[in-house]
N, C-alpha and C. Protein backbone atom coordinates (compact mmCIF):
# COMPACT_ATOMS: atom_id res chain seq x y z
N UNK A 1 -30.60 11.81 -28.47
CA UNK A 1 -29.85 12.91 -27.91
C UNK A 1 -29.94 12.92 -26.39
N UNK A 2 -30.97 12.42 -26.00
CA UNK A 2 -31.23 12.48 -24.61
C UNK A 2 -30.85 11.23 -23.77
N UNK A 3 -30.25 10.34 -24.43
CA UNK A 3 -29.40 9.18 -24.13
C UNK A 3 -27.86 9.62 -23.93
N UNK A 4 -28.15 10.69 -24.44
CA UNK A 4 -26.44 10.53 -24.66
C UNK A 4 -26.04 11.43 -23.72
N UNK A 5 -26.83 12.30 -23.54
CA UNK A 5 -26.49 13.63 -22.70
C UNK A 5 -26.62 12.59 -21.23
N UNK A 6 -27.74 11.86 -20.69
CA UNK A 6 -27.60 11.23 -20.06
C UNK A 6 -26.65 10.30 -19.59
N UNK A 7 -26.11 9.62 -20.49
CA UNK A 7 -24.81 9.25 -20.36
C UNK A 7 -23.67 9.88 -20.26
N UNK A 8 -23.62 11.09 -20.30
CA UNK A 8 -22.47 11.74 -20.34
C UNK A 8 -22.52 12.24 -18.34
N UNK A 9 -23.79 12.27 -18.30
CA UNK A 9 -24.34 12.83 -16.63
C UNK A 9 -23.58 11.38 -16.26
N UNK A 10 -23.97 10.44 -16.53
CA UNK A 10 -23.35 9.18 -15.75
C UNK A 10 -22.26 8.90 -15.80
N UNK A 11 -21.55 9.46 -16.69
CA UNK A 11 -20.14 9.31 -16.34
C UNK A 11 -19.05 10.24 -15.87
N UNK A 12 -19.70 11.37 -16.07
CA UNK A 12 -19.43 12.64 -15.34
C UNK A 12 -19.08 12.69 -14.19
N UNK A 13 -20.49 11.76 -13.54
CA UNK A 13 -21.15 11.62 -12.01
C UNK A 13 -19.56 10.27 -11.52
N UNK A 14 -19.87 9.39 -12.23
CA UNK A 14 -18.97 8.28 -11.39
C UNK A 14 -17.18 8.94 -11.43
N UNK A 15 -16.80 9.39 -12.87
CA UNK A 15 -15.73 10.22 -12.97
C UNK A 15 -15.41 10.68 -11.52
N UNK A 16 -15.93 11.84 -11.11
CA UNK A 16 -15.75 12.71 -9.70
C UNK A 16 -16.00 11.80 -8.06
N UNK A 17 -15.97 10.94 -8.14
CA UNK A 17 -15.93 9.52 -7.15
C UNK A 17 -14.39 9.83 -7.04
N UNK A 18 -14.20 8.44 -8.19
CA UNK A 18 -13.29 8.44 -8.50
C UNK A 18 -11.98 10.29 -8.24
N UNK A 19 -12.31 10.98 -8.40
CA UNK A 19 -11.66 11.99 -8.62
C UNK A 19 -11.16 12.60 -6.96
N UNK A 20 -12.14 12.11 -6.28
CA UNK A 20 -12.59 12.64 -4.68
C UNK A 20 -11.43 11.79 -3.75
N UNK A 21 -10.98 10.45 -4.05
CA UNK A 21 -10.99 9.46 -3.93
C UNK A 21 -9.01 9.85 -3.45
N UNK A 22 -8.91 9.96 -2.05
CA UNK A 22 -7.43 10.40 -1.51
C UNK A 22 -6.83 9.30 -1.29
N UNK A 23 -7.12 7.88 -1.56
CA UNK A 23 -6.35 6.69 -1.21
C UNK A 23 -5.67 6.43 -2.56
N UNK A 24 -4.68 5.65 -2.81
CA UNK A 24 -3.95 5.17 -3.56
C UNK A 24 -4.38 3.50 -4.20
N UNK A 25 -4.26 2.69 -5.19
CA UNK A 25 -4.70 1.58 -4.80
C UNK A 25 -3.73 0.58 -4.00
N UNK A 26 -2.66 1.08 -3.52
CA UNK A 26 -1.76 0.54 -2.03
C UNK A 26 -2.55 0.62 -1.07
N UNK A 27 -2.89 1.73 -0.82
CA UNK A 27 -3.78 2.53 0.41
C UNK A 27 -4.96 1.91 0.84
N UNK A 28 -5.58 1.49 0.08
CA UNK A 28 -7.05 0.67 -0.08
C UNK A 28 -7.00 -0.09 1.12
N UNK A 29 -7.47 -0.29 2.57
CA UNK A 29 -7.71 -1.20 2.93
C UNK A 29 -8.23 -2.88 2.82
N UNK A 30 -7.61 -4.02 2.73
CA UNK A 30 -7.89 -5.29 2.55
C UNK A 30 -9.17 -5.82 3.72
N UNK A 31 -10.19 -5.71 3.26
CA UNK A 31 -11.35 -6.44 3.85
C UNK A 31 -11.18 -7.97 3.80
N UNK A 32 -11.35 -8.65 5.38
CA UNK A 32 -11.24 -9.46 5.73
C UNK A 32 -11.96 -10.26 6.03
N UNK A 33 -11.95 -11.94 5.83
CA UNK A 33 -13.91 -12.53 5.95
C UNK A 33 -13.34 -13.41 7.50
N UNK A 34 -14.40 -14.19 7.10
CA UNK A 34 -14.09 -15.63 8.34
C UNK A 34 -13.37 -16.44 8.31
N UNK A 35 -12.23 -16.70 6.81
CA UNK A 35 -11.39 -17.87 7.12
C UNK A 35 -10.35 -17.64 7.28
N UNK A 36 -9.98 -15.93 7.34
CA UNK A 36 -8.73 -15.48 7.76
C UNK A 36 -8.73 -15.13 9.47
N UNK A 37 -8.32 -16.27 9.89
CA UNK A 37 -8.47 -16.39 11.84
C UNK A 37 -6.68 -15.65 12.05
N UNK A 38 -5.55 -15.36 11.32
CA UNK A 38 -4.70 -15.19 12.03
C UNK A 38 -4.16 -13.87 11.05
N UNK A 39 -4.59 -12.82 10.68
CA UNK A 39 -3.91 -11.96 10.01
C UNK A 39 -2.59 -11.54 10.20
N UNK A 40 -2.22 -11.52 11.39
CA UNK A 40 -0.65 -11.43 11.58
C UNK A 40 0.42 -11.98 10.62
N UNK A 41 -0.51 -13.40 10.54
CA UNK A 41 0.54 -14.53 9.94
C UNK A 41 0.35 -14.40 8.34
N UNK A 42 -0.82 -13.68 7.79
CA UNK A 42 -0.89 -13.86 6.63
C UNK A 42 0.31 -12.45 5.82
N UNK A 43 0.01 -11.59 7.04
CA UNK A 43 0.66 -10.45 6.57
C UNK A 43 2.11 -10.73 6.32
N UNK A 44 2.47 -11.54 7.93
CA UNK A 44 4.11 -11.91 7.24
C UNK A 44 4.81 -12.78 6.96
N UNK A 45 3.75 -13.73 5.86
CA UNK A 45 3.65 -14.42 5.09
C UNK A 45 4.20 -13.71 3.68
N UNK A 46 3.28 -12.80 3.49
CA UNK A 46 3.39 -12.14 2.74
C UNK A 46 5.13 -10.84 2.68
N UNK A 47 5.16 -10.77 3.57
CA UNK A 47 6.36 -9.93 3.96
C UNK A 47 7.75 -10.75 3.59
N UNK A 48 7.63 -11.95 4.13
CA UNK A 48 8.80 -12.73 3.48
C UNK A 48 9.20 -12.81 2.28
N UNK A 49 8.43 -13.18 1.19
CA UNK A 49 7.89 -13.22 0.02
C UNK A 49 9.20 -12.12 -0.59
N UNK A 50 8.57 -10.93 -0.31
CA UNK A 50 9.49 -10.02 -1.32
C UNK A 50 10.64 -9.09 -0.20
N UNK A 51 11.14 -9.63 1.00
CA UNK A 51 12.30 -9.17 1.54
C UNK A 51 11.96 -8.01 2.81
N UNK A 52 10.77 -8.32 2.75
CA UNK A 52 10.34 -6.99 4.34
C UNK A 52 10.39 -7.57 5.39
N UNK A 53 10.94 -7.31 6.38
CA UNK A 53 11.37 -7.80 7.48
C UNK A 53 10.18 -7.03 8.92
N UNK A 54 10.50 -7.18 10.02
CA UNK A 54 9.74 -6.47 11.30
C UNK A 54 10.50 -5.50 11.78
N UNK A 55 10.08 -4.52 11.50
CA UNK A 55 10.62 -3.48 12.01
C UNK A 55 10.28 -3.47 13.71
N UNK A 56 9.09 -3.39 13.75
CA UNK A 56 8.33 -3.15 14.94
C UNK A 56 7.06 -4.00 15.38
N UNK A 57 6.34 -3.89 15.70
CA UNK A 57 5.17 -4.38 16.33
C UNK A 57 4.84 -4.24 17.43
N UNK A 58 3.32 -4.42 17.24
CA UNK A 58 2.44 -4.51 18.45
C UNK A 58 1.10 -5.38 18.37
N UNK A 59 0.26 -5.35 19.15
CA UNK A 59 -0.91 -6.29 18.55
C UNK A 59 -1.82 -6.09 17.88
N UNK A 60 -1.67 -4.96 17.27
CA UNK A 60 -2.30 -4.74 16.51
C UNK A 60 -1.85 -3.64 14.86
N UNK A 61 -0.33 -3.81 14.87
CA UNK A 61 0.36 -3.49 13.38
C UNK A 61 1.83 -3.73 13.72
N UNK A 62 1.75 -3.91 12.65
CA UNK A 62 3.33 -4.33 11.90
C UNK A 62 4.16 -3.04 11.31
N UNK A 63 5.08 -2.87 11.74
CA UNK A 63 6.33 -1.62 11.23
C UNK A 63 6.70 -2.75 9.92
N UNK A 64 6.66 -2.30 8.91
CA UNK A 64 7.37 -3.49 8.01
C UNK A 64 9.10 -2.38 7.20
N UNK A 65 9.93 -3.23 7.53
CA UNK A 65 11.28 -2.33 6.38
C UNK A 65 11.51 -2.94 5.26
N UNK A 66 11.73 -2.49 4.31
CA UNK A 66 12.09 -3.19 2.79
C UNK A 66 13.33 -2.40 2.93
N UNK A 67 14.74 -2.73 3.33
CA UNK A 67 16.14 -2.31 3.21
C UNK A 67 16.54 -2.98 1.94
N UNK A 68 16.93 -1.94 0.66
CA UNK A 68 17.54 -2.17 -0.32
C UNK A 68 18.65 -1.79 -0.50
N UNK A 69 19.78 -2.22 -1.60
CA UNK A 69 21.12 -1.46 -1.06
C UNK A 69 21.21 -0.21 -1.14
N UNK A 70 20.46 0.58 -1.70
CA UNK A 70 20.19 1.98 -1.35
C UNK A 70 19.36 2.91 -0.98
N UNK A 71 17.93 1.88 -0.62
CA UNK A 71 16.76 2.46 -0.37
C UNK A 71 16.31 1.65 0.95
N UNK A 72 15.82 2.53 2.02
CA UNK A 72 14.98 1.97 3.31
C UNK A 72 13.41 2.39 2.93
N UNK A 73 12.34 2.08 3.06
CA UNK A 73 11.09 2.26 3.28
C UNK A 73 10.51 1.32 4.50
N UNK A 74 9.60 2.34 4.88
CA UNK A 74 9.11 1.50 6.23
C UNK A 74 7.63 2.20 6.16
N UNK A 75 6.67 1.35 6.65
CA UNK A 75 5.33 0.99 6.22
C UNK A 75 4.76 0.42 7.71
N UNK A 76 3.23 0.94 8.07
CA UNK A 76 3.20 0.42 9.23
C UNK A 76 1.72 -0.12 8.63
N UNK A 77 1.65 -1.53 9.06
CA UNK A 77 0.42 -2.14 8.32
C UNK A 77 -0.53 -2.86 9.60
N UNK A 78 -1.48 -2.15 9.55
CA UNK A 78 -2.23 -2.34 10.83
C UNK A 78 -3.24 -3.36 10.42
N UNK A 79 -4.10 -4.01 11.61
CA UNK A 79 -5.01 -5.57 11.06
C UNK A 79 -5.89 -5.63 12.71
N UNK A 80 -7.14 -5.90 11.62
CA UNK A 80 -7.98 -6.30 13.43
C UNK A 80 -8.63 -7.60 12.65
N UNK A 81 -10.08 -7.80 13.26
CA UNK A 81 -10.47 -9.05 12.67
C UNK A 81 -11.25 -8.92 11.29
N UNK A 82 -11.12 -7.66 10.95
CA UNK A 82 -12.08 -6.75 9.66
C UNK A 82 -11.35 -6.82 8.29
N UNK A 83 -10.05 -6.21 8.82
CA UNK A 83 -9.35 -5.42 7.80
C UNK A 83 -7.75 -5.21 7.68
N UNK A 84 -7.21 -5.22 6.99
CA UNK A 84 -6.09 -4.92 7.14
C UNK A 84 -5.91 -3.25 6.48
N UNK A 85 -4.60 -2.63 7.10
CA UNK A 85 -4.47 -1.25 6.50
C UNK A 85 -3.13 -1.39 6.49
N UNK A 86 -2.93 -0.18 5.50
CA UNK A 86 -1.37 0.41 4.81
C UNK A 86 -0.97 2.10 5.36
N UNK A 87 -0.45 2.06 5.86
CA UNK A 87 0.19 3.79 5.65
C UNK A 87 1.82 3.98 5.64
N UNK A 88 2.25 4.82 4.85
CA UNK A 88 3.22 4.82 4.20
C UNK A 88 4.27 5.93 5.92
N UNK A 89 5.09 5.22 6.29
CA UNK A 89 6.04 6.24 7.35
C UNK A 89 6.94 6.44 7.32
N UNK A 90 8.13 6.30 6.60
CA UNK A 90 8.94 6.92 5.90
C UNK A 90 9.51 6.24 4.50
N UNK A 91 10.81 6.92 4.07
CA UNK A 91 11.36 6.45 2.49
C UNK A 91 12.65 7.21 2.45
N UNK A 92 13.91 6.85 2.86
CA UNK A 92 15.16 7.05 2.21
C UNK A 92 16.00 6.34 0.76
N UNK A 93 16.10 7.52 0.16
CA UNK A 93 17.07 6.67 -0.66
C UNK A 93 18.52 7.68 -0.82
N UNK A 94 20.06 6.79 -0.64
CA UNK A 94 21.23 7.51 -0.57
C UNK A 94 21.68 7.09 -2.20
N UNK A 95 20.55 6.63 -3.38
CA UNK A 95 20.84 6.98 -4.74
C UNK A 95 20.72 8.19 -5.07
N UNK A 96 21.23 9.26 -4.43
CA UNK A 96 20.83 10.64 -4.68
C UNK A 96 21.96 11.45 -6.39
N UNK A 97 21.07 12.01 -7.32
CA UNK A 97 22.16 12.84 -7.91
C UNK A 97 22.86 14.08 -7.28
N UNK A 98 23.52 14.74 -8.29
CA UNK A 98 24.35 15.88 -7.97
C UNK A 98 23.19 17.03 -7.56
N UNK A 99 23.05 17.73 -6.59
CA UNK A 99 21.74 19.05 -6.64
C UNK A 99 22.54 20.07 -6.21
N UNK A 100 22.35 21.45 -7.18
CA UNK A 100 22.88 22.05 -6.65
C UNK A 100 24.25 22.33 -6.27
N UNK A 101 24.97 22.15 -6.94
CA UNK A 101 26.26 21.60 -7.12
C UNK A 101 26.78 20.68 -5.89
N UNK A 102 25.89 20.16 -5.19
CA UNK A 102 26.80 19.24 -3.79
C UNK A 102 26.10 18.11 -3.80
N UNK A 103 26.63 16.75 -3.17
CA UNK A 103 26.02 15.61 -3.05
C UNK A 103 24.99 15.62 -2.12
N UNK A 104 23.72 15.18 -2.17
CA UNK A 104 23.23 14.83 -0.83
C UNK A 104 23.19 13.77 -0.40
N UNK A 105 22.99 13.71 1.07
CA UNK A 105 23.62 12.09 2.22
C UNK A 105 21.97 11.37 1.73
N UNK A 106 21.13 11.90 1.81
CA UNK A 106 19.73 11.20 1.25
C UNK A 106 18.76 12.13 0.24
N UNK A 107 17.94 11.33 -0.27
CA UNK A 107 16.81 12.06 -0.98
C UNK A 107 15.36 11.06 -0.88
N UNK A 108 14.08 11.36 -1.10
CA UNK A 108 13.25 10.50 -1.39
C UNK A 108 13.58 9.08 -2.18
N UNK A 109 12.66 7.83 -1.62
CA UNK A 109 12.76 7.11 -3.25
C UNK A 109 11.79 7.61 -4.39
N UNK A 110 12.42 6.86 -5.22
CA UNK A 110 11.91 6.74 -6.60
C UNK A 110 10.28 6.39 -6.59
N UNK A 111 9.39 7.61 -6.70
CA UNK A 111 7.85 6.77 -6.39
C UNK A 111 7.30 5.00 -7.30
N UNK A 112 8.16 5.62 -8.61
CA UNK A 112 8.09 3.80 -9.41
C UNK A 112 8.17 2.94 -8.54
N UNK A 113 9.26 2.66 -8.18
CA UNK A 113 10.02 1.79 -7.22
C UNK A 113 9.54 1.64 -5.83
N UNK A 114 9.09 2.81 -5.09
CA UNK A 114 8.14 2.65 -3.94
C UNK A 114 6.77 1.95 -4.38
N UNK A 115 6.07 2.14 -5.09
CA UNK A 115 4.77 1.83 -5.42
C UNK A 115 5.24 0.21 -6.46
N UNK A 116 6.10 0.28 -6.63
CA UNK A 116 5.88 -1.83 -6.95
C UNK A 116 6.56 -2.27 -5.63
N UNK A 117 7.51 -1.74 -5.18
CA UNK A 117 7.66 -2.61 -3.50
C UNK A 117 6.46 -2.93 -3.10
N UNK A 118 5.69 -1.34 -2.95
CA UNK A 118 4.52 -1.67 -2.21
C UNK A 118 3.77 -2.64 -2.79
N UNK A 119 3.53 -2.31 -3.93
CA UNK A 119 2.08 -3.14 -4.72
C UNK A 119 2.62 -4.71 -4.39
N UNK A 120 4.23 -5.11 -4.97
CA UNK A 120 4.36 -6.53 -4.52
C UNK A 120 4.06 -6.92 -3.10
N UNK A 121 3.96 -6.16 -2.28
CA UNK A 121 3.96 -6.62 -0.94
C UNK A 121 2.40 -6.98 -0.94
N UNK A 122 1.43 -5.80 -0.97
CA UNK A 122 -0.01 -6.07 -1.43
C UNK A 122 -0.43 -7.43 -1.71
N UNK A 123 -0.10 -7.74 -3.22
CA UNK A 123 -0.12 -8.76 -3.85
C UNK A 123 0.06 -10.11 -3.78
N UNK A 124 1.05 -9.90 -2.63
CA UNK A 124 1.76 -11.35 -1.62
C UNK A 124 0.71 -11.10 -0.80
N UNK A 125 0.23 -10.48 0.07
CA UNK A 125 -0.52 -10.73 1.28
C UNK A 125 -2.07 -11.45 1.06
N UNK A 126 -2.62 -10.37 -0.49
CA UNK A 126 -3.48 -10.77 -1.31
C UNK A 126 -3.74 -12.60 -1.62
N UNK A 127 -2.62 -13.07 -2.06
CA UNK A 127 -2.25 -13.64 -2.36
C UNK A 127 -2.35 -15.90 -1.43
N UNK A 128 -2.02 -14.61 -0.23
CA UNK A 128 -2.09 -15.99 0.52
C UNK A 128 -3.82 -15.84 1.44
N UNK A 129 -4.39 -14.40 1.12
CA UNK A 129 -5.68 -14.12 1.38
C UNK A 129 -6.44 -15.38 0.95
N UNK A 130 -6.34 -15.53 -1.04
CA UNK A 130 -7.09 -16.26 -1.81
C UNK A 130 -6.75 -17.73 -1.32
N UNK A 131 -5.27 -18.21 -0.55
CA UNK A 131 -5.01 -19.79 -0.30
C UNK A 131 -6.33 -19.86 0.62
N UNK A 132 -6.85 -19.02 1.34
CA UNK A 132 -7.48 -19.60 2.88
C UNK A 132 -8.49 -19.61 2.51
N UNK A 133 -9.20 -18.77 1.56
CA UNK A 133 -10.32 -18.73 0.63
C UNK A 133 -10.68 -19.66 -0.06
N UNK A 134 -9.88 -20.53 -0.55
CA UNK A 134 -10.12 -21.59 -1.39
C UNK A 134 -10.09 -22.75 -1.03
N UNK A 135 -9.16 -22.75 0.02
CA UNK A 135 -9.05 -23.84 1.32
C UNK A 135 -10.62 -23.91 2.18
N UNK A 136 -10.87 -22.63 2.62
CA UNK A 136 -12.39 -22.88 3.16
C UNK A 136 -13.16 -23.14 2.45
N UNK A 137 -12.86 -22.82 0.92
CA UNK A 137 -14.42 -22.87 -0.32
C UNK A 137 -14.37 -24.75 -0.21
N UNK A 138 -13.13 -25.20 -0.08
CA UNK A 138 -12.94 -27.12 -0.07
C UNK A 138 -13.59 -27.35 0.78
N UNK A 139 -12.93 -27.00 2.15
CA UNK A 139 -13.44 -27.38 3.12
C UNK A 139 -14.94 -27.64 3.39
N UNK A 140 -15.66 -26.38 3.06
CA UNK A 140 -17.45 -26.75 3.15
C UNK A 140 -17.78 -27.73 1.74
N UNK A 141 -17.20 -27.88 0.69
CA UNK A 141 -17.70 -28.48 -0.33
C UNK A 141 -17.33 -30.17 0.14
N UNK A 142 -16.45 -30.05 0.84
CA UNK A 142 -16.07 -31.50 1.46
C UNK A 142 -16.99 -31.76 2.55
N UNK A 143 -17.36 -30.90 3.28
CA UNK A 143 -18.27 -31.20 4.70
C UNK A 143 -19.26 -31.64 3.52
N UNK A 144 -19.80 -30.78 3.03
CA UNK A 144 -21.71 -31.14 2.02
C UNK A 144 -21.45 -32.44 1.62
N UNK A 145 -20.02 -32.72 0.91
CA UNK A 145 -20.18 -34.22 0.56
C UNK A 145 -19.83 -35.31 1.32
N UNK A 146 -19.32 -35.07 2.62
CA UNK A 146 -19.07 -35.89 3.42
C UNK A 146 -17.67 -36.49 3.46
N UNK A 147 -16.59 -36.03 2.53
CA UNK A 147 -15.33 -36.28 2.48
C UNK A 147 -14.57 -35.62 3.32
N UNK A 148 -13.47 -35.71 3.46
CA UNK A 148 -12.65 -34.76 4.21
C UNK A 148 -11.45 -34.26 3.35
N UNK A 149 -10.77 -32.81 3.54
CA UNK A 149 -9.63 -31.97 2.41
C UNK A 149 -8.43 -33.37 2.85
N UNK A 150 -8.03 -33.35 1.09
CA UNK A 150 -6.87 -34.02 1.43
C UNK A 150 -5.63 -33.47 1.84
N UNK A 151 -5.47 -32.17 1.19
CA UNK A 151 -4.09 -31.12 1.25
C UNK A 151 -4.62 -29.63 1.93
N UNK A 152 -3.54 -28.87 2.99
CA UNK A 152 -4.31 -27.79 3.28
C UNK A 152 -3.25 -26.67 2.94
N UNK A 153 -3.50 -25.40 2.66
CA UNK A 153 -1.94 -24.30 2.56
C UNK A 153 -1.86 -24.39 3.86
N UNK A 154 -0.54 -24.11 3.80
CA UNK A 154 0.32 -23.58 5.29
C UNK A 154 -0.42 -22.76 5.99
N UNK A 155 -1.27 -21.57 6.21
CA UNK A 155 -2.26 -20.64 6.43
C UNK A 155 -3.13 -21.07 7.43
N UNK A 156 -3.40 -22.37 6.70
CA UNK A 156 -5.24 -23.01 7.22
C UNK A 156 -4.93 -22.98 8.70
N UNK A 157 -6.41 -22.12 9.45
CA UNK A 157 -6.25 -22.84 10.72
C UNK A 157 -6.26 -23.78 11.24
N UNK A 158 -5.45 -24.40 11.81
CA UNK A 158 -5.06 -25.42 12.70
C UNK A 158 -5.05 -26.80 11.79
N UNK A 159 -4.59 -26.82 10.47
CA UNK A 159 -4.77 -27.63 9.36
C UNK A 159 -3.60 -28.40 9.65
N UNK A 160 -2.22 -27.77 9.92
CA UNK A 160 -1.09 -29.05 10.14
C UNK A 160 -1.54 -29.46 11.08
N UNK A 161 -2.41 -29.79 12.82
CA UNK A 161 -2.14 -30.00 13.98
C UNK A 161 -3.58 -31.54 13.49
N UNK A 162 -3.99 -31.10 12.26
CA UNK A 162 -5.40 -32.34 11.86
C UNK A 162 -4.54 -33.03 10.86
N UNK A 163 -3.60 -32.76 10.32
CA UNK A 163 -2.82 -33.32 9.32
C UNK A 163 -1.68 -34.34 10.02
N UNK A 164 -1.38 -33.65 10.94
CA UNK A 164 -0.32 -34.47 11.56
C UNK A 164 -1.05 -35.39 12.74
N UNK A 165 -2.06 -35.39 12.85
CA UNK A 165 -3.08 -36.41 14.06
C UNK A 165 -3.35 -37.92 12.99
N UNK A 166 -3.79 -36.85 11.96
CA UNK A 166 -3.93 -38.43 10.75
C UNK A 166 -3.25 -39.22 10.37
N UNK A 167 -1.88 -38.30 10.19
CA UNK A 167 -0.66 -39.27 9.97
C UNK A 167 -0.30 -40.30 10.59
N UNK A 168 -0.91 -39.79 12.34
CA UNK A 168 0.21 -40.61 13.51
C UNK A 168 -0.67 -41.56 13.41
N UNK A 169 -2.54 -41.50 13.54
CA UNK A 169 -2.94 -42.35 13.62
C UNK A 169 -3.11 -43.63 12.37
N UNK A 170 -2.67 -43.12 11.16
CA UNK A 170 -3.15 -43.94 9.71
C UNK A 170 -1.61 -44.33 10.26
């Protein structure tokens, strides 16, 4: 009995974390290690991917737009050498119904539809996170054995400028 009641404290306890918890899993900041040297590029890497273009910039975030034929969202995704972040800055959509007996010129989007834009965008950035990750996991497993990577992703730092030195010279 006293297992259980205990367990019920432990899940009670982690429950209300969770419950406290004002980010979204869009929202979540992307923690960043050592083999991601150019976040800019991974981000709009990732941006290409599913149709988000540059809204804006500076050196330190990206305005990103996803223009659909009836929906704009724009997203400003900020990056230092840590982390990347998400915050949501606006959302039109002119798929509006009848309200009220009159048309309206806009309304919100569809949160479905906002939240897989977003999540695909996530997922792409995620995505080319794991190429540089796995590219560096080669890279040291090749230094220990004394070989060198044969293939690098597009990503790798400065991987075409050693790729294309080998070529000229082999």
């Amino acid at each position: 009995m006293k297992r259980v009641l205990l367990l019920m404290l432990a899940i009670g306890g982690s429950l209300s974390v969770f419950a406290d918890s004002r980010l979204t899993r869009f929202d979540d900041p992307i923690p960043l290690a050592h083999y991601v040297v150019d976040a800019r590029a991974v981000i709009v890497a990732g941006m290409n991917k599913h149709g988000w273009v540059i809204h804006a910039e500076t050196d330190n975030y990206i305005e990103a737009l996803l223009d659909k034929p009836a929906n704009q969202v724009l997203l400003r995704i900020g990056f230092d050498n840590r982390q990347i972040t998400f915050v949501r800055i606006s959302d039109v959509s002119t798929d509006c119904g009848k309200r009220n007996g009159k048309w309206p010129k806009s309304c919100p989007v569809d949160e479905d539809d906002m939240d897989r834009w977003r999540n695909n965008l996530r997922k792409a950035i995620l995505k080319h996170i794991e190429q540089l990750a796995r590219y560096d996991a080669l890279q040291r497993y090749m230094e220990s054995t004394g070989k060198a990577p044969r293939r690098s992703p597009e990503l790798a730092p400065e991987a075409n400028d050693s790729d294309s030195a080998a070529e000229s010279e082999g």
